[in-house]
C-alpha atoms as a PDB file:
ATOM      1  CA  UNK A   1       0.000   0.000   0.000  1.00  0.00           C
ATOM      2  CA  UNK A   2       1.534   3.352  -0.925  1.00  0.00           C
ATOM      3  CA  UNK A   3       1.712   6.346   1.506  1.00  0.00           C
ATOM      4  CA  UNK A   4       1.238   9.481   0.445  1.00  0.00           C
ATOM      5  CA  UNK A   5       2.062  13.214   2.718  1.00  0.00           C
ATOM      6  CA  UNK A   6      -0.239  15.612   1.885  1.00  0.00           C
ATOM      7  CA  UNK A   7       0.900  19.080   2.940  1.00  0.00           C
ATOM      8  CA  UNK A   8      -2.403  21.545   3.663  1.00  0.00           C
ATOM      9  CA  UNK A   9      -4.511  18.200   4.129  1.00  0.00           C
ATOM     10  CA  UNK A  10      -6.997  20.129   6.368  1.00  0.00           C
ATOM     11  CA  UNK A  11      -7.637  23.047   3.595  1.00  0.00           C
ATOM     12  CA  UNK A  12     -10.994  22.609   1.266  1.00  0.00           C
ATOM     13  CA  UNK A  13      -9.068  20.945  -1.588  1.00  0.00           C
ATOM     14  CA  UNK A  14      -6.757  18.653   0.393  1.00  0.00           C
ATOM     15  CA  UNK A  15      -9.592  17.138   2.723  1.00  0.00           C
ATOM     16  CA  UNK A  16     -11.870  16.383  -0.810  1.00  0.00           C
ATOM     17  CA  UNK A  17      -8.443  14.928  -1.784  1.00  0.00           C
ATOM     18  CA  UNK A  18      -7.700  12.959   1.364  1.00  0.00           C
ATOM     19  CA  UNK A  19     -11.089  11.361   1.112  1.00  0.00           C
ATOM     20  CA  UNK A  20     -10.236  10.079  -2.815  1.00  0.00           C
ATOM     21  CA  UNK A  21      -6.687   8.936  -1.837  1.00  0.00           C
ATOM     22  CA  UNK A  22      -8.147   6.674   1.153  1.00  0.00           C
ATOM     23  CA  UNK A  23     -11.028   5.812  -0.662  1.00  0.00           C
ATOM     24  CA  UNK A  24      -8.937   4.256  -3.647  1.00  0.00           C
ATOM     25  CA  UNK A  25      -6.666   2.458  -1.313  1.00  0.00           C
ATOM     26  CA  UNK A  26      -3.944   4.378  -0.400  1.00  0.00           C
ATOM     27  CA  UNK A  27      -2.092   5.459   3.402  1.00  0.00           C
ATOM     28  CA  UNK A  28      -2.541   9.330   4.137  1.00  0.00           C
ATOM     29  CA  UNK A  29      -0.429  11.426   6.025  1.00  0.00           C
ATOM     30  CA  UNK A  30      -1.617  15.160   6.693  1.00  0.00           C
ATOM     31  CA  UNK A  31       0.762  17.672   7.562  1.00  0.00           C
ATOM     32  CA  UNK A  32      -1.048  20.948   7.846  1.00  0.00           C
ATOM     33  CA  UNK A  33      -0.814  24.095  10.569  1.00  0.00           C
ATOM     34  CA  UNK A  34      -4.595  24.631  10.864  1.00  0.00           C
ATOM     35  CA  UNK A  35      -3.906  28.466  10.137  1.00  0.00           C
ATOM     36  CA  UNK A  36      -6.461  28.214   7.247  1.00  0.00           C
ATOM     37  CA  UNK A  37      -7.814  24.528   7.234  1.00  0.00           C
ATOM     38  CA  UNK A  38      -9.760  22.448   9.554  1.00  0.00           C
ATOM     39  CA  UNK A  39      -9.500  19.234  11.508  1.00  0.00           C
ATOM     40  CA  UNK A  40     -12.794  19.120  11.730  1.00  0.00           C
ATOM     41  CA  UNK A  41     -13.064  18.280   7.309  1.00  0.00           C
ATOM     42  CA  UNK A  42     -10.563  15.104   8.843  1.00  0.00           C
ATOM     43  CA  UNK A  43     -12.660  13.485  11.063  1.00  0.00           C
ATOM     44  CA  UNK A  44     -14.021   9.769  10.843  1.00  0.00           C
ATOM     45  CA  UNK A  45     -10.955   9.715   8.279  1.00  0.00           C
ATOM     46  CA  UNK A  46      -8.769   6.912   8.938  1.00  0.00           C
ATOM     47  CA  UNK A  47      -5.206   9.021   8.400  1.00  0.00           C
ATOM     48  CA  UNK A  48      -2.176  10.300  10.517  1.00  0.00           C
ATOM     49  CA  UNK A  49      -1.810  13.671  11.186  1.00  0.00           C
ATOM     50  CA  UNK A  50       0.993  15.672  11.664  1.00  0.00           C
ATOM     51  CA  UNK A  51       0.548  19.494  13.087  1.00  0.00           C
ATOM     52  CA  UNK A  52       3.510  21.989  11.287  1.00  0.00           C
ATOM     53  CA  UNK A  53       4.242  24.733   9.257  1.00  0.00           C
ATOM     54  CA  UNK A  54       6.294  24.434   6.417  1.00  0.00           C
ATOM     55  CA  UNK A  55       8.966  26.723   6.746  1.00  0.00           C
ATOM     56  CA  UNK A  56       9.752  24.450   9.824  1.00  0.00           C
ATOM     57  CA  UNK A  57      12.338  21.951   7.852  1.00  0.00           C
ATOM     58  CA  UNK A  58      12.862  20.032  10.763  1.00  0.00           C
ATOM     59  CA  UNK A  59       9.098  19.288  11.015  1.00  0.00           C
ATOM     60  CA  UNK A  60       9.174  18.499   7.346  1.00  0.00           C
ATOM     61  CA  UNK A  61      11.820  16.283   7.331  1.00  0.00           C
ATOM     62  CA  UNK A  62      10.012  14.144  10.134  1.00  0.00           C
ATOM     63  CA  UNK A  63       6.900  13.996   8.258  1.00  0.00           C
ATOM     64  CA  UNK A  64       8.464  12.882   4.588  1.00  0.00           C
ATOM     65  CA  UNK A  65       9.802   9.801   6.755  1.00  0.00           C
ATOM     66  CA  UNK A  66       8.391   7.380   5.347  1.00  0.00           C
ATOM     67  CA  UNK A  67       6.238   7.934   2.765  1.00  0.00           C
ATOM     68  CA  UNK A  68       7.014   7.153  -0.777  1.00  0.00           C
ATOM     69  CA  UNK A  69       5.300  10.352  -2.319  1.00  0.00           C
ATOM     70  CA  UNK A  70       4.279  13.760  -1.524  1.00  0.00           C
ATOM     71  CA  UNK A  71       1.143  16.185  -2.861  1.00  0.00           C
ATOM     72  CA  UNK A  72       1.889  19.801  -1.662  1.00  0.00           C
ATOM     73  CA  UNK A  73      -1.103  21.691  -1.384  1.00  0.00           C
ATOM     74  CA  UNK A  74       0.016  23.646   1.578  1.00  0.00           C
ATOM     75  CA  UNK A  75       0.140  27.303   0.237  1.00  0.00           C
ATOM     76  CA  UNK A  76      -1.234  31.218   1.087  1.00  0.00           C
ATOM     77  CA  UNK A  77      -3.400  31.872  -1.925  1.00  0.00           C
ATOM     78  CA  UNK A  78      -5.224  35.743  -1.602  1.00  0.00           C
ATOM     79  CA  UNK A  79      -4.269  37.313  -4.572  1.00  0.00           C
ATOM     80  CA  UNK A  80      -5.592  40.234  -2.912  1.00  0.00           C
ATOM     81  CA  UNK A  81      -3.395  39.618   0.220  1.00  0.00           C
ATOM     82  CA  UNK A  82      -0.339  38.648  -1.994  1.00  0.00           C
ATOM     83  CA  UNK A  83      -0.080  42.283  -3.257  1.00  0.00           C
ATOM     84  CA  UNK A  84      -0.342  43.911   0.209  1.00  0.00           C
ATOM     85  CA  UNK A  85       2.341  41.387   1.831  1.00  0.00           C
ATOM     86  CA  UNK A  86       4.264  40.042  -1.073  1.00  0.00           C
ATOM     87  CA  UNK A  87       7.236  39.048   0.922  1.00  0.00           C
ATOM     88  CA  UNK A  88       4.807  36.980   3.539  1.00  0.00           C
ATOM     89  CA  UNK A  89       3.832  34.885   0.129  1.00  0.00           C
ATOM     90  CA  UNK A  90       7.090  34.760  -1.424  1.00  0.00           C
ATOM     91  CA  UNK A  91       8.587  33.275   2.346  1.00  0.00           C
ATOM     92  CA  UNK A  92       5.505  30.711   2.575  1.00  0.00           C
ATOM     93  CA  UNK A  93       4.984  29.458  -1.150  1.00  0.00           C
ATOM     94  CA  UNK A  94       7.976  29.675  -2.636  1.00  0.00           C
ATOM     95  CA  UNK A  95      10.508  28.758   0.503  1.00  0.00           C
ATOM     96  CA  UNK A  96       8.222  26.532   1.971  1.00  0.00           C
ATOM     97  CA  UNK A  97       8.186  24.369  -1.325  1.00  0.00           C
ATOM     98  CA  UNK A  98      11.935  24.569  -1.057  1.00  0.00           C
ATOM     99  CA  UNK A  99      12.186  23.207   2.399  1.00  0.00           C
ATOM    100  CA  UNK A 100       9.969  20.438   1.207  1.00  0.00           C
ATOM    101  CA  UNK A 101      12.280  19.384  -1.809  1.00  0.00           C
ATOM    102  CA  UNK A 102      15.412  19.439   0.676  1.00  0.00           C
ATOM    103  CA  UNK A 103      13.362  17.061   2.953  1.00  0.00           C
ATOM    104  CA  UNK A 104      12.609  15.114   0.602  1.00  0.00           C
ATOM    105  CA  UNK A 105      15.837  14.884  -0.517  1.00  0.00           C
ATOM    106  CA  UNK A 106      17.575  14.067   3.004  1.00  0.00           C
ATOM    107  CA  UNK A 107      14.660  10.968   3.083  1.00  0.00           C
ATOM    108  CA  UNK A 108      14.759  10.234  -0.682  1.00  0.00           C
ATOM    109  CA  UNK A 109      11.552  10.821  -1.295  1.00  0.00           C
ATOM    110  CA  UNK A 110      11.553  11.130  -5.142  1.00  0.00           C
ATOM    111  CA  UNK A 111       7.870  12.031  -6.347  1.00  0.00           C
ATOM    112  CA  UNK A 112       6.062  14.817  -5.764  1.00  0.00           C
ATOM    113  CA  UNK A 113       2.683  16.429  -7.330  1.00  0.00           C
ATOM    114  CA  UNK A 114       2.148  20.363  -6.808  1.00  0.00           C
ATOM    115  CA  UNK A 115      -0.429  21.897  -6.355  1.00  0.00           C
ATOM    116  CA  UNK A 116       0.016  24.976  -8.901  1.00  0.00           C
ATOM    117  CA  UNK A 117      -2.573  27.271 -10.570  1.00  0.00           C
ATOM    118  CA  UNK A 118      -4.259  28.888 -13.512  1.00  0.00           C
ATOM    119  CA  UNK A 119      -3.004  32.381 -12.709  1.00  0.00           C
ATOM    120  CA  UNK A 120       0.618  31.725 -13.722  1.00  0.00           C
ATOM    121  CA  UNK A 121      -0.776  32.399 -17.477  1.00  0.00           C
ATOM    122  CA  UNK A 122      -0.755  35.951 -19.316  1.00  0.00           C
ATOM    123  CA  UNK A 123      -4.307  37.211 -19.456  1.00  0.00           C
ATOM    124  CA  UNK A 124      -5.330  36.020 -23.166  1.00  0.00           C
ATOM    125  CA  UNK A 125      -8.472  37.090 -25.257  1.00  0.00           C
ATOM    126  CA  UNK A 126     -11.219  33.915 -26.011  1.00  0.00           C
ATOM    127  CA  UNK A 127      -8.699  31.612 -26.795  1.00  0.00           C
ATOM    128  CA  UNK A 128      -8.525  28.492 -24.105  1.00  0.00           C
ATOM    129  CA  UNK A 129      -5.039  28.376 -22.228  1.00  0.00           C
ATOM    130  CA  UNK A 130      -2.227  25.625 -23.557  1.00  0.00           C
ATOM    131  CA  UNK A 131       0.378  24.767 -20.973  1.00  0.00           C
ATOM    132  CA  UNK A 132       3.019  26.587 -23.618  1.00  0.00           C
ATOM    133  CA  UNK A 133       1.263  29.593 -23.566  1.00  0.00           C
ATOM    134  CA  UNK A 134       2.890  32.645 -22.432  1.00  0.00           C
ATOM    135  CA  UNK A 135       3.304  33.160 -18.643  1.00  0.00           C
ATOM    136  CA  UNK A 136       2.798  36.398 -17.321  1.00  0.00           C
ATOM    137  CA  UNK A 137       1.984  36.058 -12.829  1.00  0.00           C
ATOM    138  CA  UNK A 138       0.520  39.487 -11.855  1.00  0.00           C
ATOM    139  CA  UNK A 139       0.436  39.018  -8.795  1.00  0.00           C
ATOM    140  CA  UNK A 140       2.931  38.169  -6.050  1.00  0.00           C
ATOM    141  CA  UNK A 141       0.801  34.706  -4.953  1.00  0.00           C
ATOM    142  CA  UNK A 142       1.476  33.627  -9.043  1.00  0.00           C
ATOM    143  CA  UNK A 143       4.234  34.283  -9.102  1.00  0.00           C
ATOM    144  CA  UNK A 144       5.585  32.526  -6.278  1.00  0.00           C
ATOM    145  CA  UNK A 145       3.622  29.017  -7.723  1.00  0.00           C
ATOM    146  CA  UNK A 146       5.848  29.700 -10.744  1.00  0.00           C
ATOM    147  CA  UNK A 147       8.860  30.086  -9.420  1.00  0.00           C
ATOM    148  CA  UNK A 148       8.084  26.856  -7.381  1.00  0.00           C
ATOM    149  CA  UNK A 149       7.138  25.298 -10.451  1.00  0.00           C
ATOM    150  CA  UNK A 150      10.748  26.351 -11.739  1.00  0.00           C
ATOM    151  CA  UNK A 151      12.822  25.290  -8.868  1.00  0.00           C
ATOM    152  CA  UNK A 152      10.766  21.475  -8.980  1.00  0.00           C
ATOM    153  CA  UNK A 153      12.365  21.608 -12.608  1.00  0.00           C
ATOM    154  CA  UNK A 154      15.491  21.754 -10.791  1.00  0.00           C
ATOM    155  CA  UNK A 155      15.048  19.096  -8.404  1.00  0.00           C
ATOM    156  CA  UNK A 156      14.616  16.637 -11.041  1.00  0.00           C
ATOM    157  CA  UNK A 157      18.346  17.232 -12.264  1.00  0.00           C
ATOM    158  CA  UNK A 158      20.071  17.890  -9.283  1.00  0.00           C
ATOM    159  CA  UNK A 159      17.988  15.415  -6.798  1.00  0.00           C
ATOM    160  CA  UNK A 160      16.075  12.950  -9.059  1.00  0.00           C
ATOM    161  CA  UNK A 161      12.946  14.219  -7.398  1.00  0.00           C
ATOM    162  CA  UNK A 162      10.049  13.615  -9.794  1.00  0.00           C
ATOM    163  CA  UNK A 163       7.088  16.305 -10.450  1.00  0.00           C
ATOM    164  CA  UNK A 164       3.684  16.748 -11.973  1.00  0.00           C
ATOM    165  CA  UNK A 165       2.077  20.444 -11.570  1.00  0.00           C
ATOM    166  CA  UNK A 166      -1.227  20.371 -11.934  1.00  0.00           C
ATOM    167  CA  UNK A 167      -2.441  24.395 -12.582  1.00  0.00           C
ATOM    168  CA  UNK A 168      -5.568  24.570 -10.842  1.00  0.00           C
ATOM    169  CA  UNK A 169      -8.198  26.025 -12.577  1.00  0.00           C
ATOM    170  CA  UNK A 170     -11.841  27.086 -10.729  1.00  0.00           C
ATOM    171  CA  UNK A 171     -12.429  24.570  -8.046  1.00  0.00           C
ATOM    172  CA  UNK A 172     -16.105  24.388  -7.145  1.00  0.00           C
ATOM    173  CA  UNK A 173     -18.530  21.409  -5.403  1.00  0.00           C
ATOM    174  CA  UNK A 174     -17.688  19.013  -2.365  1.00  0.00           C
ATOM    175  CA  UNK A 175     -17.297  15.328  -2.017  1.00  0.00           C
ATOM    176  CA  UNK A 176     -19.552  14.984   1.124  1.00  0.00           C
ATOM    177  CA  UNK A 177     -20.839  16.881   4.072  1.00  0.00           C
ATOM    178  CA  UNK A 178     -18.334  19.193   6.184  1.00  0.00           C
ATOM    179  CA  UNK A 179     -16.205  19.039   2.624  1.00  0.00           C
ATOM    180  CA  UNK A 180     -17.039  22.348   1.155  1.00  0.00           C
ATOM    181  CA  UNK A 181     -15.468  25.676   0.112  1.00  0.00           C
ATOM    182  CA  UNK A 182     -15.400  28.210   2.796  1.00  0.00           C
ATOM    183  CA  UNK A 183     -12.850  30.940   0.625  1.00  0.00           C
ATOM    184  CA  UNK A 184     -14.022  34.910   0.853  1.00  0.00           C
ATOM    185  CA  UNK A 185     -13.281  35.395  -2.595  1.00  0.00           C
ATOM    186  CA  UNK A 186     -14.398  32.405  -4.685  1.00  0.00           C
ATOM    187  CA  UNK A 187     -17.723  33.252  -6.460  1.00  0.00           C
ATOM    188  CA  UNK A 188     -20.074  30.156  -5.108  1.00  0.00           C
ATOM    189  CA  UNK A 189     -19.114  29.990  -1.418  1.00  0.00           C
ATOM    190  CA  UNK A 190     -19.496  33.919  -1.600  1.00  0.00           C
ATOM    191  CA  UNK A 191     -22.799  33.847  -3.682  1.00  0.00           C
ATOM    192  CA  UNK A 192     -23.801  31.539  -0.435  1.00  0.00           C
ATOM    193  CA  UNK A 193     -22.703  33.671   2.414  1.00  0.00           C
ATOM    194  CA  UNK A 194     -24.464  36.636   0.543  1.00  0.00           C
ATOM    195  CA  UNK A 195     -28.107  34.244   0.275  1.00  0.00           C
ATOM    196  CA  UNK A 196     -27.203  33.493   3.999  1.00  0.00           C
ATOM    197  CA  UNK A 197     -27.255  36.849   5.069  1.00  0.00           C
ATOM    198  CA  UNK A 198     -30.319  37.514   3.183  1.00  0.00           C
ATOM    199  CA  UNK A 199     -28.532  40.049   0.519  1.00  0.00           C
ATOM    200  CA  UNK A 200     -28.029  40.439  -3.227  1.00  0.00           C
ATOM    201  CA  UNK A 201     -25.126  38.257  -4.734  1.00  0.00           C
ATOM    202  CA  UNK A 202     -22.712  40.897  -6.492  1.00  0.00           C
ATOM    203  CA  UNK A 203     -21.354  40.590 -10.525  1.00  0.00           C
ATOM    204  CA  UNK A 204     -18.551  42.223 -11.545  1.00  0.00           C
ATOM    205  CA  UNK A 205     -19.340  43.600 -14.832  1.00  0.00           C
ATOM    206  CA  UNK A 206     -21.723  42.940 -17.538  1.00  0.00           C
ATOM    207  CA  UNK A 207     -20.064  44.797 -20.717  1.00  0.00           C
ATOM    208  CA  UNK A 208     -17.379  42.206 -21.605  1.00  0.00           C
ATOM    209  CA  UNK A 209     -17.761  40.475 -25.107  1.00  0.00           C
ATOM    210  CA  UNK A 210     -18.664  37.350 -24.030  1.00  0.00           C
ATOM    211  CA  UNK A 211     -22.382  35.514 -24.865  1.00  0.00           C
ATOM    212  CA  UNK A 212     -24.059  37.675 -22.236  1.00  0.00           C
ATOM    213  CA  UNK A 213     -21.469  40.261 -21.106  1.00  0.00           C
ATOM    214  CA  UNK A 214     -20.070  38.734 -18.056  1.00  0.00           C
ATOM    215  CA  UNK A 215     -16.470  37.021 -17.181  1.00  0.00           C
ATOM    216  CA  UNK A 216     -16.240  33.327 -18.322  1.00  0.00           C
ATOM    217  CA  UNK A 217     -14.406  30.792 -16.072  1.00  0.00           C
ATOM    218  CA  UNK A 218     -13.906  27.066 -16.249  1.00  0.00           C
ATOM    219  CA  UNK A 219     -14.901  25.275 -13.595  1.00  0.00           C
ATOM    220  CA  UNK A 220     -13.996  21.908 -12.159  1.00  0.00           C
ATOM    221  CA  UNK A 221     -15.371  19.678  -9.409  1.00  0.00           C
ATOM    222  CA  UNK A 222     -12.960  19.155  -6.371  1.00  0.00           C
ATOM    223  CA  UNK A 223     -13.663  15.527  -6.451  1.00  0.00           C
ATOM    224  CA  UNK A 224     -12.208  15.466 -10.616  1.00  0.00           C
ATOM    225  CA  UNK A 225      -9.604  17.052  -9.722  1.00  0.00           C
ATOM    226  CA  UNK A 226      -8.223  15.100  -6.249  1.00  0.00           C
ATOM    227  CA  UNK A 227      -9.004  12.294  -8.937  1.00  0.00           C
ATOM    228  CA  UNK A 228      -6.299  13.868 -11.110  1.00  0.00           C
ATOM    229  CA  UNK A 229      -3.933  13.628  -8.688  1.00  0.00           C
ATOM    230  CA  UNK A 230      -4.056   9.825  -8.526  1.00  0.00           C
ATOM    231  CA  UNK A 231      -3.287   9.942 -12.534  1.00  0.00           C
ATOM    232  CA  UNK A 232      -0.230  12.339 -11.318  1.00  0.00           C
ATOM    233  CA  UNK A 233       1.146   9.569  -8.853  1.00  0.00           C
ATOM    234  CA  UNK A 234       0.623   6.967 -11.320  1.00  0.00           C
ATOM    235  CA  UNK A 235       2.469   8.713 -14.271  1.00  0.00           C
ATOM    236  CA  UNK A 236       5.249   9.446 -11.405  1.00  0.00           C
ATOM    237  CA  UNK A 237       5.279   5.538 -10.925  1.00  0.00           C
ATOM    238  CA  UNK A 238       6.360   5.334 -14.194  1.00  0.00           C
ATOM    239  CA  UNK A 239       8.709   7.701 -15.651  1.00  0.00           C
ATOM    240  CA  UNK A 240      10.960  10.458 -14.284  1.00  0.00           C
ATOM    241  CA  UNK A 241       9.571  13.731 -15.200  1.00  0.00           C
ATOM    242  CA  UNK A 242       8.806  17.922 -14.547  1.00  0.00           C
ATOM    243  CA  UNK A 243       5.523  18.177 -16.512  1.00  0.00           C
ATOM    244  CA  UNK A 244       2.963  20.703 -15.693  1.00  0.00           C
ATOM    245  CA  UNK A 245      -0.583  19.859 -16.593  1.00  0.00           C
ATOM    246  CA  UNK A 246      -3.932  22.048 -16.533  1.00  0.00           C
ATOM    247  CA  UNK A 247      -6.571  20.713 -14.682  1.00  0.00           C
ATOM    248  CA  UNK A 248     -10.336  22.347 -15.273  1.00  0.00           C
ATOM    249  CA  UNK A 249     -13.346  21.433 -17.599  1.00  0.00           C
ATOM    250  CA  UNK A 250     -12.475  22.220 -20.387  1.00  0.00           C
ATOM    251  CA  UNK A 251     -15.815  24.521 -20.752  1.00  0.00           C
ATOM    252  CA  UNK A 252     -15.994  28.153 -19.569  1.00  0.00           C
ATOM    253  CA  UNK A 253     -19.253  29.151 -17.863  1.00  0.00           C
ATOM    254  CA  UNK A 254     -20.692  32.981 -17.157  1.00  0.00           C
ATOM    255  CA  UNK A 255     -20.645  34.338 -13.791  1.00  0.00           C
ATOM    256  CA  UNK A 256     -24.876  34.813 -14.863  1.00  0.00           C
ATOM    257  CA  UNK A 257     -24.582  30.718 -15.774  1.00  0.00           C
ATOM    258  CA  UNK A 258     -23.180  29.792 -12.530  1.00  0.00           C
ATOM    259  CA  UNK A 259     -25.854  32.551 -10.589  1.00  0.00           C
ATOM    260  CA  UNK A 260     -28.416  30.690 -12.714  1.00  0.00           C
ATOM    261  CA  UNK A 261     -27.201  26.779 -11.851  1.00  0.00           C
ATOM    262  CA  UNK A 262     -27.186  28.239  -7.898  1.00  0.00           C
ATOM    263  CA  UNK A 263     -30.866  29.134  -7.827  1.00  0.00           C
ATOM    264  CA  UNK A 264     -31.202  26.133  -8.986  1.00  0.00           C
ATOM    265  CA  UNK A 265     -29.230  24.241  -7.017  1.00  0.00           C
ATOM    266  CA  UNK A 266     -30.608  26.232  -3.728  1.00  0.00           C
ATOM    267  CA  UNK A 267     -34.057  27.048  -4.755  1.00  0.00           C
ATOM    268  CA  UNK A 268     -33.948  30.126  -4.285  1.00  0.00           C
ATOM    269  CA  UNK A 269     -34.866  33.111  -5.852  1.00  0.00           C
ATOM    270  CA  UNK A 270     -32.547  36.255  -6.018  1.00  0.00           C
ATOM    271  CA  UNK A 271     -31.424  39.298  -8.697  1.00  0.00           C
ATOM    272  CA  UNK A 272     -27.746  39.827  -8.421  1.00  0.00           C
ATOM    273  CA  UNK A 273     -26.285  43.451  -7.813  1.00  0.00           C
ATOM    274  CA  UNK A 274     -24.713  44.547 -11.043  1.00  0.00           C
ATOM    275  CA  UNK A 275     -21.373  46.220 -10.031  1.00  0.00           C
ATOM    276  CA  UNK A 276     -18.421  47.679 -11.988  1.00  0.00           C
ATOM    277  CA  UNK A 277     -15.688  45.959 -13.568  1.00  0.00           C
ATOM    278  CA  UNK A 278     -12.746  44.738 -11.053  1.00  0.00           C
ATOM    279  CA  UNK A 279      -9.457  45.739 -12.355  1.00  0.00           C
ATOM    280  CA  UNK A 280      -7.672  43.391 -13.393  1.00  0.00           C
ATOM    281  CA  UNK A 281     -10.283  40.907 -14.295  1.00  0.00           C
ATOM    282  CA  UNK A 282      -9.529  39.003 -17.252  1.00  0.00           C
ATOM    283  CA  UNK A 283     -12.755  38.141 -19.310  1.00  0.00           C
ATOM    284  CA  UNK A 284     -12.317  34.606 -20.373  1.00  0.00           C
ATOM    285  CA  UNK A 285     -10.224  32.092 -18.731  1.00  0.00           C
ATOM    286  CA  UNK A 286     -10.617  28.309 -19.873  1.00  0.00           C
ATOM    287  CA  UNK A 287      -8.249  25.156 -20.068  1.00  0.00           C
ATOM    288  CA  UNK A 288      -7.171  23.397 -22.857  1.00  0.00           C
ATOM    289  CA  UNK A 289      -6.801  19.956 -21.048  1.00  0.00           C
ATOM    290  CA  UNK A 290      -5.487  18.159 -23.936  1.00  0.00           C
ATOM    291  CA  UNK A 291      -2.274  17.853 -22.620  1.00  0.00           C
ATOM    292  CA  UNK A 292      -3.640  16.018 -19.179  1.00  0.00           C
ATOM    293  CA  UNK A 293      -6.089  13.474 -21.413  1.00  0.00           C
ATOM    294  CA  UNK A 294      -3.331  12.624 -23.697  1.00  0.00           C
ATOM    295  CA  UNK A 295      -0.547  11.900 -21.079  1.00  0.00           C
ATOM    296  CA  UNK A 296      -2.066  11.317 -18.027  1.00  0.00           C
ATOM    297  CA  UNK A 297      -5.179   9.746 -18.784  1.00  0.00           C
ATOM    298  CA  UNK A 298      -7.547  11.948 -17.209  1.00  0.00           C
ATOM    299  CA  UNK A 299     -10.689  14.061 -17.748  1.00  0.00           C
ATOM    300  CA  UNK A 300     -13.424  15.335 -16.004  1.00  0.00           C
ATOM    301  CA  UNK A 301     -16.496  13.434 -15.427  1.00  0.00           C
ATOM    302  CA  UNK A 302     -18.601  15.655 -13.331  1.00  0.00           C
ATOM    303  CA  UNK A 303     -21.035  18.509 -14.887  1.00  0.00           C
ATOM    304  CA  UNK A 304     -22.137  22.231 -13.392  1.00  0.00           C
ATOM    305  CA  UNK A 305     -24.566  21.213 -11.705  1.00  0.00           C
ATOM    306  CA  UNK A 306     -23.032  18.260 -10.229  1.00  0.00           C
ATOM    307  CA  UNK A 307     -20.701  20.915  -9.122  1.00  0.00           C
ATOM    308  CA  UNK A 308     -23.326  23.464  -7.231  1.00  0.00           C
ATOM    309  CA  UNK A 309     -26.089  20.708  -6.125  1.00  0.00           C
ATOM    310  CA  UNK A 310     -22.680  19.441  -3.792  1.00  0.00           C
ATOM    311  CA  UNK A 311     -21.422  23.017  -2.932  1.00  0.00           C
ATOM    312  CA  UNK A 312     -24.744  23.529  -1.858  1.00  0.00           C
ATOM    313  CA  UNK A 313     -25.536  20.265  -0.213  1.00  0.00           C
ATOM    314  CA  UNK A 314     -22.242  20.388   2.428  1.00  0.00           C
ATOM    315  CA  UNK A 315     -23.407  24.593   3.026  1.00  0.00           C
ATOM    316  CA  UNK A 316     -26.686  23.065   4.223  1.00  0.00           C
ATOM    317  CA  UNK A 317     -24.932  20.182   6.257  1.00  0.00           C
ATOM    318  CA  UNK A 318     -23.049  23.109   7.858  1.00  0.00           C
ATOM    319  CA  UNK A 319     -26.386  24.578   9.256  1.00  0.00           C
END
C-alpha cells in the first residue's frame, strides 16, 4: 500500500483529496498548521496527522519519513493579500516548497505532485489556455507558484525528485458533508454567504464580449480534480519527469450561468447586484486539457450542476 504526505490536508481541496486517496486504497499522512484549514473536514478519516508549518524543515523532514510520495497543497493563496504582503507569500509558497524538496531529498523521497494554478498564465483574449502559452503572474501569490514550479524543474536534475504540476483552474462542489469551500473570494461559497445573510449576490461587470457580457471561467469539481492527482502519482510511478498539466473542464461558464445553476441548485430566488468591472479581471479564462487526457489519462467526469447541487448540499450540512 503506498503512503502518500499531503501538505495543507486540512484546507478545502486537500480534505476532498484525502477522502479520494483513502477511498482508492492508499495510506494518508496530513501535515497541515490549521492556520487556514480544519480538523474538523478530517474526522471519521482513517489518516495520521501531523501538526507543522512548512517553513519548519525540521518538522518536514520528520513527516516525509516514510512515505514514498508527496502532494503539496500547503500554500497562502489571496491574490488580494499577496499584493499587500508580497514578501509573507514569497517566504511561505515559494521557501516553503523549497524546504519540502530538501526534505525530501535528506529521506529520498523522489515524487512529488504540486499543487500549482491557472493564474501563472498571461491574461489572453477567447482563446482556451495551452500549458506553452505565455506566462505572465501578476500578482505576487502567481508568481511565487511559478517560481516553485521552476525550482521542482530543478530538483529533477540535481535530486532525481520527480514532479507533476497540476495548474488549478476554478475549483467548485464538495465530495460529502463538512467538505465544502469556505474561501471569501471564490464566487459560489461567496454567492452563499451573501443568500445566507439575506442580501443580493454581487457581478462584476456585464459589458465584456462574451455571450451575455459577463467574465467566463472554467470550472472543475474538487472531487475530478483530487481524482487527477491519482493519474499524477501513477504517471510518477512510471517515468521520471517535470511536466505541468492544466486541470479544469475544459468549458468556460458565465458568472450569470453559474448565478443561474445556484438558484437552482438552492431554490432560491434572487437578482444579483450589477457592479463595476474589477481591475484586473480578465474576461475569459478556460483550459485546454489536452495535454492532461493525452498523457495522463484523465478528464473530467462531473457537470455544473453536479458541481453546485454538492457546494450547496455540504453549506446546508453546515447549518
Amino acid at each position: 500500500m503506498s503512503k502518500v504526505l499531503v501538505t495543507g490536508g486540512a484546507g478545502y481541496i486537500g480534505a476532498n483529496l484525502c477522502k479520494v486517496l483513502l477511498d482508492n486504497g492508499f495510506e494518508v499522512r496530513v501535515f497541515d498548521d490549521f492556520s487556514n484549514g480544519l480538523e474538523s473536514r478530517l474526522q471519521g478519516m482513517n489518516l495520521e496527522i501531523q501538526k507543522g508549518n512548512i517553513l519548519d524543515r525540521e518538522a518536514l523532514t520528520k513527516a516525509v519519513s516514510g512515505v514514498d510520495s508527496v502532494i503539496h497543497l500547503a500554500a497562502k493563496k489571496s491574490v488580494e493579500e499577496s499584493v499587500q504582503e508580497p514578501l509573507k507569500y514569497y517566504e511561505n509558497n515559494f521557501s516553503g516548497t523549497l524546504n519540502l524538496l530538501a526534505a525530501m531529498a535528506t529521506a529520498k523521497v523522489k515524487k512529488i505532485v504540486f499543487s500549482s494554478t491557472a493564474v501563472v498564465y498571461a491574461s489572453g483574449g477567447l482563446e482556451a489556455l495551452s500549458e506553452g502559452d505565455r506566462k505572465e503572474p501578476l500578482s505576487p501569490y502567481a508568481h511565487s507558484k511559478l517560481l516553485s514550479e521552476e525550482v521542482l524543474s530543478l530538483a529533477l536534475k540535481s535530486e532525481g525528485i520527480s514532479s507533476i504540476s497540476l495548474r488549478y483552474f476554478n475549483v467548485v462542489g464538495a465530495g460529502g458533508g463538512g467538505l465544502g469551500d469556505n474561501a471569501r473570494d471564490n464566487l459560489v461559497p461567496k454567492t452563499f454567504a451573501a443568500l445566507r445573510a439575506k442580501k443580493a449576490p454581487e457581478i462584476y461587470g456585464d459589458d465584456y464580449s462574451t455571450r451575455d457580457g459577463t467574465c467566463i471561467r472554467d470550472y472543475i469539481h474538487v472531487v475530478d480534480l483530487a481524482e487527477s492527482h491519482l493519474m499524477a502519482l501513477k504517471a510518477l510511478d512510471n517515468q521520471s519527469m517535470a511536466q505541468a498539466f492544466n486541470v479544469g473542464s475544459g468549458s468556460g461558464y458565465t458568472v450569470k450561468e453559474v448565478m443561474a445553476q445556484i438558484k437552482k441548485s438552492s431554490e432560491i430566488e434572487f437578482t444579483p447586484n450589477l457592479l463595476e468591472r474589477r481591475a484586473g479581471d480578465p474576461e475569459n479564462l478556460v483550459a485546454n486539457i489536452d495535454k492532461i487526457k493525452n498523457e495522463l489519462n484523465w478528464q473530467p467526469r462531473l457537470t455544473l450542476k453536479e458541481m453546485i447541487d454538492s457546494a450547496w448540499q455540504a453549506e446546508v450540512a453546515k447549518s
